[in-house]
N, C-alpha and C. Protein backbone atom coordinates (compact mmCIF):
# COMPACT_ATOMS: atom_id res chain seq x y z
N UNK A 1 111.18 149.57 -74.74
CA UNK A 1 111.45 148.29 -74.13
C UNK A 1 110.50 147.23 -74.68
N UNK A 2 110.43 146.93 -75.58
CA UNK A 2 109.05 146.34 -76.66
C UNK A 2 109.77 145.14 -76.94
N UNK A 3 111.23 144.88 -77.25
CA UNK A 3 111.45 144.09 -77.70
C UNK A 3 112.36 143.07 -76.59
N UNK A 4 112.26 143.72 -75.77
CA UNK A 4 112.79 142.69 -74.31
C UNK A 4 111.63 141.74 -73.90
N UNK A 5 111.99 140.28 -74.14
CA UNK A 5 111.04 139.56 -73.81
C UNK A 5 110.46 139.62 -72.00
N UNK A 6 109.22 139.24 -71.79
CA UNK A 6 109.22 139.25 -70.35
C UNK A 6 109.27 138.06 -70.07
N UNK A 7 109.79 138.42 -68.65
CA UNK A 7 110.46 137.37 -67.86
C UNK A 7 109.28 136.00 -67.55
N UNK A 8 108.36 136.16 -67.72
CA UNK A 8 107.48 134.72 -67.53
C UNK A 8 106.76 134.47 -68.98
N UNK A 9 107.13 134.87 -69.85
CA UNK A 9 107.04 134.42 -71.39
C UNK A 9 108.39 132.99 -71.32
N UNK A 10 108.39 131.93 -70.86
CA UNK A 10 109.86 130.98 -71.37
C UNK A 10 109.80 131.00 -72.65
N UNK A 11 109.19 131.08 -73.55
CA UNK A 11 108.90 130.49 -75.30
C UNK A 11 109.88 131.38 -75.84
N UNK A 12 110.07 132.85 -75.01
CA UNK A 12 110.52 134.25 -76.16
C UNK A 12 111.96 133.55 -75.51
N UNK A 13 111.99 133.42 -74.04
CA UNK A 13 113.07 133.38 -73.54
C UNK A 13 114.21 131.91 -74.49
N UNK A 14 113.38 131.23 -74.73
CA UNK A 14 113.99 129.81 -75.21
C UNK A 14 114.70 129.95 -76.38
N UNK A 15 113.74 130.45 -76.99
CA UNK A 15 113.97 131.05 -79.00
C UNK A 15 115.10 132.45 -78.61
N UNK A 16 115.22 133.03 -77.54
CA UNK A 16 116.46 133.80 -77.70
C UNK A 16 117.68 132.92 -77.57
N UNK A 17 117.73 132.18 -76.73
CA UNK A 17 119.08 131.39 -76.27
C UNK A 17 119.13 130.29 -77.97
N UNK A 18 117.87 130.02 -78.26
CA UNK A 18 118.19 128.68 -79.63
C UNK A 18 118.87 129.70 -80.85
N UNK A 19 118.67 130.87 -80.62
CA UNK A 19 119.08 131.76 -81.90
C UNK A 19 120.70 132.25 -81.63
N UNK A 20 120.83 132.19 -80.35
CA UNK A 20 122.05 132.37 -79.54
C UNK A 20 122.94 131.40 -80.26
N UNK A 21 122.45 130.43 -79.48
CA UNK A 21 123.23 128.80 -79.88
C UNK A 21 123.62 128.79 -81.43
N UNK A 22 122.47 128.75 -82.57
CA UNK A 22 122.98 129.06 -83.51
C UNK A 22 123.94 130.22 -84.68
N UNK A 23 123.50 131.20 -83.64
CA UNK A 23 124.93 132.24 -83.78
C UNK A 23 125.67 131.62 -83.88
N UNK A 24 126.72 130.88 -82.52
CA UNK A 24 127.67 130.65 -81.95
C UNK A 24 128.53 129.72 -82.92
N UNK A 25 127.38 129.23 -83.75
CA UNK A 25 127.88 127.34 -84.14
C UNK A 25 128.44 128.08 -85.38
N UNK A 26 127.86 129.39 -86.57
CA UNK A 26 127.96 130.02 -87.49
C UNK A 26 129.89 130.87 -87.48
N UNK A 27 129.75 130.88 -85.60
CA UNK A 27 131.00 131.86 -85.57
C UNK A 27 132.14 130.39 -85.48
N UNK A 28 131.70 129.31 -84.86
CA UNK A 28 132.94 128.72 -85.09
C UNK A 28 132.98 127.88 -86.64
N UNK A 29 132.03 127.65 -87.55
CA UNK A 29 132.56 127.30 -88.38
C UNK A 29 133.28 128.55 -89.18
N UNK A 30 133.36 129.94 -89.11
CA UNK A 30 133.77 130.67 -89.95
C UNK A 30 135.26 130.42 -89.55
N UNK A 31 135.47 129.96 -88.16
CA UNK A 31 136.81 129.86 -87.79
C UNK A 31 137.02 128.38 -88.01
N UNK A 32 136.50 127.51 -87.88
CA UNK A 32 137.34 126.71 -88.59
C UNK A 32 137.42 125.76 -90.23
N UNK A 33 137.05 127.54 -91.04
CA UNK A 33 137.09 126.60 -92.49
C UNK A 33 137.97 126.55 -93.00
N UNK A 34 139.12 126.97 -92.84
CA UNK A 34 140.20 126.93 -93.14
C UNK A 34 141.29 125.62 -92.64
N UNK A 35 140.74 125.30 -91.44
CA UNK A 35 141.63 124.35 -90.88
C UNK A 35 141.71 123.17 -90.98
N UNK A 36 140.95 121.90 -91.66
CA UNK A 36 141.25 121.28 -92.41
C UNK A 36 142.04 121.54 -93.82
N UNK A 37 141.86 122.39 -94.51
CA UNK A 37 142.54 122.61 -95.79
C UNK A 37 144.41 122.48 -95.31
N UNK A 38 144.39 123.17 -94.17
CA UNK A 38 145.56 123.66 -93.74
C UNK A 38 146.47 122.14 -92.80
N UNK A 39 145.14 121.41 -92.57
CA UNK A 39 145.59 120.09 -91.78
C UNK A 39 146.13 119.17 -92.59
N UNK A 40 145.42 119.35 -93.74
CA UNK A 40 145.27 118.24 -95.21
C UNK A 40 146.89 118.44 -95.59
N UNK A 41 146.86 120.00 -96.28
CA UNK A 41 148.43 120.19 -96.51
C UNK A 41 149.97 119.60 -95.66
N UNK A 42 149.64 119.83 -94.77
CA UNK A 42 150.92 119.83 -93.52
C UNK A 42 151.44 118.24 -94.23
N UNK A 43 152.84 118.52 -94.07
CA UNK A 43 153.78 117.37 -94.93
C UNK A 43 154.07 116.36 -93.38
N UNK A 44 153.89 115.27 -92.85
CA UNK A 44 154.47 114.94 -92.19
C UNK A 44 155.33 113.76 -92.54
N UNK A 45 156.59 114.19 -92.19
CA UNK A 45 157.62 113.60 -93.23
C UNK A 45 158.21 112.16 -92.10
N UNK A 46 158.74 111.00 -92.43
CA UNK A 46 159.28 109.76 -91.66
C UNK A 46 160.81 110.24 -90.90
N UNK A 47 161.62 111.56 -91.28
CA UNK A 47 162.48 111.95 -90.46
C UNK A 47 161.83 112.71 -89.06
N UNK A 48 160.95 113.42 -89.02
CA UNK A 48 160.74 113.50 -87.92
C UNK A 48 160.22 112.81 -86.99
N UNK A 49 159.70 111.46 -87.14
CA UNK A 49 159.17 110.38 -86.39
C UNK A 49 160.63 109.55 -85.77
N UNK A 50 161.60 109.49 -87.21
CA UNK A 50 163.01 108.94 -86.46
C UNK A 50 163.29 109.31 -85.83
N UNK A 51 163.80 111.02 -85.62
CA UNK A 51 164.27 111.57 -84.68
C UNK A 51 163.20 111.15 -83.50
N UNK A 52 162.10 111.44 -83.07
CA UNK A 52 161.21 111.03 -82.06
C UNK A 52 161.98 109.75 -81.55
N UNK A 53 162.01 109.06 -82.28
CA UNK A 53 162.14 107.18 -82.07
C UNK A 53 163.71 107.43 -81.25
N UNK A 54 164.72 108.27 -81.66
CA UNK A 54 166.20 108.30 -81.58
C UNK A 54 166.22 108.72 -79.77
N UNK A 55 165.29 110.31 -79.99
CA UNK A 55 164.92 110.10 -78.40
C UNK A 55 163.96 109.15 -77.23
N UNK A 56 163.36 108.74 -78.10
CA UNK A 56 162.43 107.76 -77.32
C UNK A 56 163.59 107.21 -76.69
N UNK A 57 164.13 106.17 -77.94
CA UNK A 57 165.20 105.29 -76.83
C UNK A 57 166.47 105.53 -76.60
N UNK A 58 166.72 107.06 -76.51
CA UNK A 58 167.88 107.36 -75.02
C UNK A 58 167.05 107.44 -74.34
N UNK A 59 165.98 108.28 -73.98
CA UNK A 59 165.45 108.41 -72.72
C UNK A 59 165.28 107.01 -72.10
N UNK A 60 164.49 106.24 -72.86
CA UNK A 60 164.18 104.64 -72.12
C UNK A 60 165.62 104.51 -71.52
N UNK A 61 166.51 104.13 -72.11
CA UNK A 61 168.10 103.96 -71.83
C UNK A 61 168.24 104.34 -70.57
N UNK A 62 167.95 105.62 -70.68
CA UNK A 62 168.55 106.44 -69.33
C UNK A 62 167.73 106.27 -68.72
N UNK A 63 166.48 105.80 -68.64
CA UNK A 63 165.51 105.47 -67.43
C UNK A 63 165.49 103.90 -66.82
N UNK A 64 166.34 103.32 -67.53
CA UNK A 64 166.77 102.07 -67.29
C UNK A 64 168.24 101.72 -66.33
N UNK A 65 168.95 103.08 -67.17
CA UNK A 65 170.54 102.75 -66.00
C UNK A 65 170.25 103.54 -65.01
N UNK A 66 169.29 104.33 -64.60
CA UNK A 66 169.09 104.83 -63.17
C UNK A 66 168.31 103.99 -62.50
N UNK A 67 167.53 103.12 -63.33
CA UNK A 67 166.94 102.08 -62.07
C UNK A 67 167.92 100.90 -61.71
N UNK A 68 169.02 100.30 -63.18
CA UNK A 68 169.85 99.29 -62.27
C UNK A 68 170.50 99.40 -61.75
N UNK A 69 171.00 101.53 -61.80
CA UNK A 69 172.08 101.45 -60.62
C UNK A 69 171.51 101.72 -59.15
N UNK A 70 170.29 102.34 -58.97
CA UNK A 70 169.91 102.46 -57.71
C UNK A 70 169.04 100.96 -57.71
N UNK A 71 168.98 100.42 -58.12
CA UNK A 71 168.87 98.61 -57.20
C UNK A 71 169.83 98.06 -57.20
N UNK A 72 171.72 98.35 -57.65
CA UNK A 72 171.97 97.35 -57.44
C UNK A 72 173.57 98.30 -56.19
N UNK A 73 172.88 99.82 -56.10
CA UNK A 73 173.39 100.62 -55.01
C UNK A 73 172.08 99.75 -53.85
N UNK A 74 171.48 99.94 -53.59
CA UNK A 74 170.06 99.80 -52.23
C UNK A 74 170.31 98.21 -52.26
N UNK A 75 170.63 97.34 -53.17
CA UNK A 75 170.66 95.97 -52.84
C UNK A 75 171.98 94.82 -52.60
């Protein structure tokens, strides 16, 4: 049990958690080195924004004839 820091040493205790921390930071860049490369690639093309735009405004549409028909049903 030699290498278990004791509990009223904070210094051993601190430098375990700062070595911790820098583990942690080592494991997520291994995960994310790839993901820019992979972000960079991705094609985003102006047909799929149309289509977006095509539903945007039916939905608006249709959120528009349900409000003038229930105000001009209630009024």
């Amino acid at each position: 049990m030699e290498n278990v820091p004791d509990h009223r040493d904070k210094s051993a205790i601190y430098k375990l958690e700062e070595n911790t921390m820098i583990n942690r930071s080592y494991v997520m860049r291994d995960q994310v080195r790839h993901v820019v490369q992979d972000i960079e690639s991705c094609n985003i093309t102006r047909l799929n924004r149309r289509s977006e735009t095509q539903l945007h405004l039916i939905a608006v549409s249709v959120v528009t004839f349900v409000y003038i028909l229930a105000a001009a049903v209630s009024g």
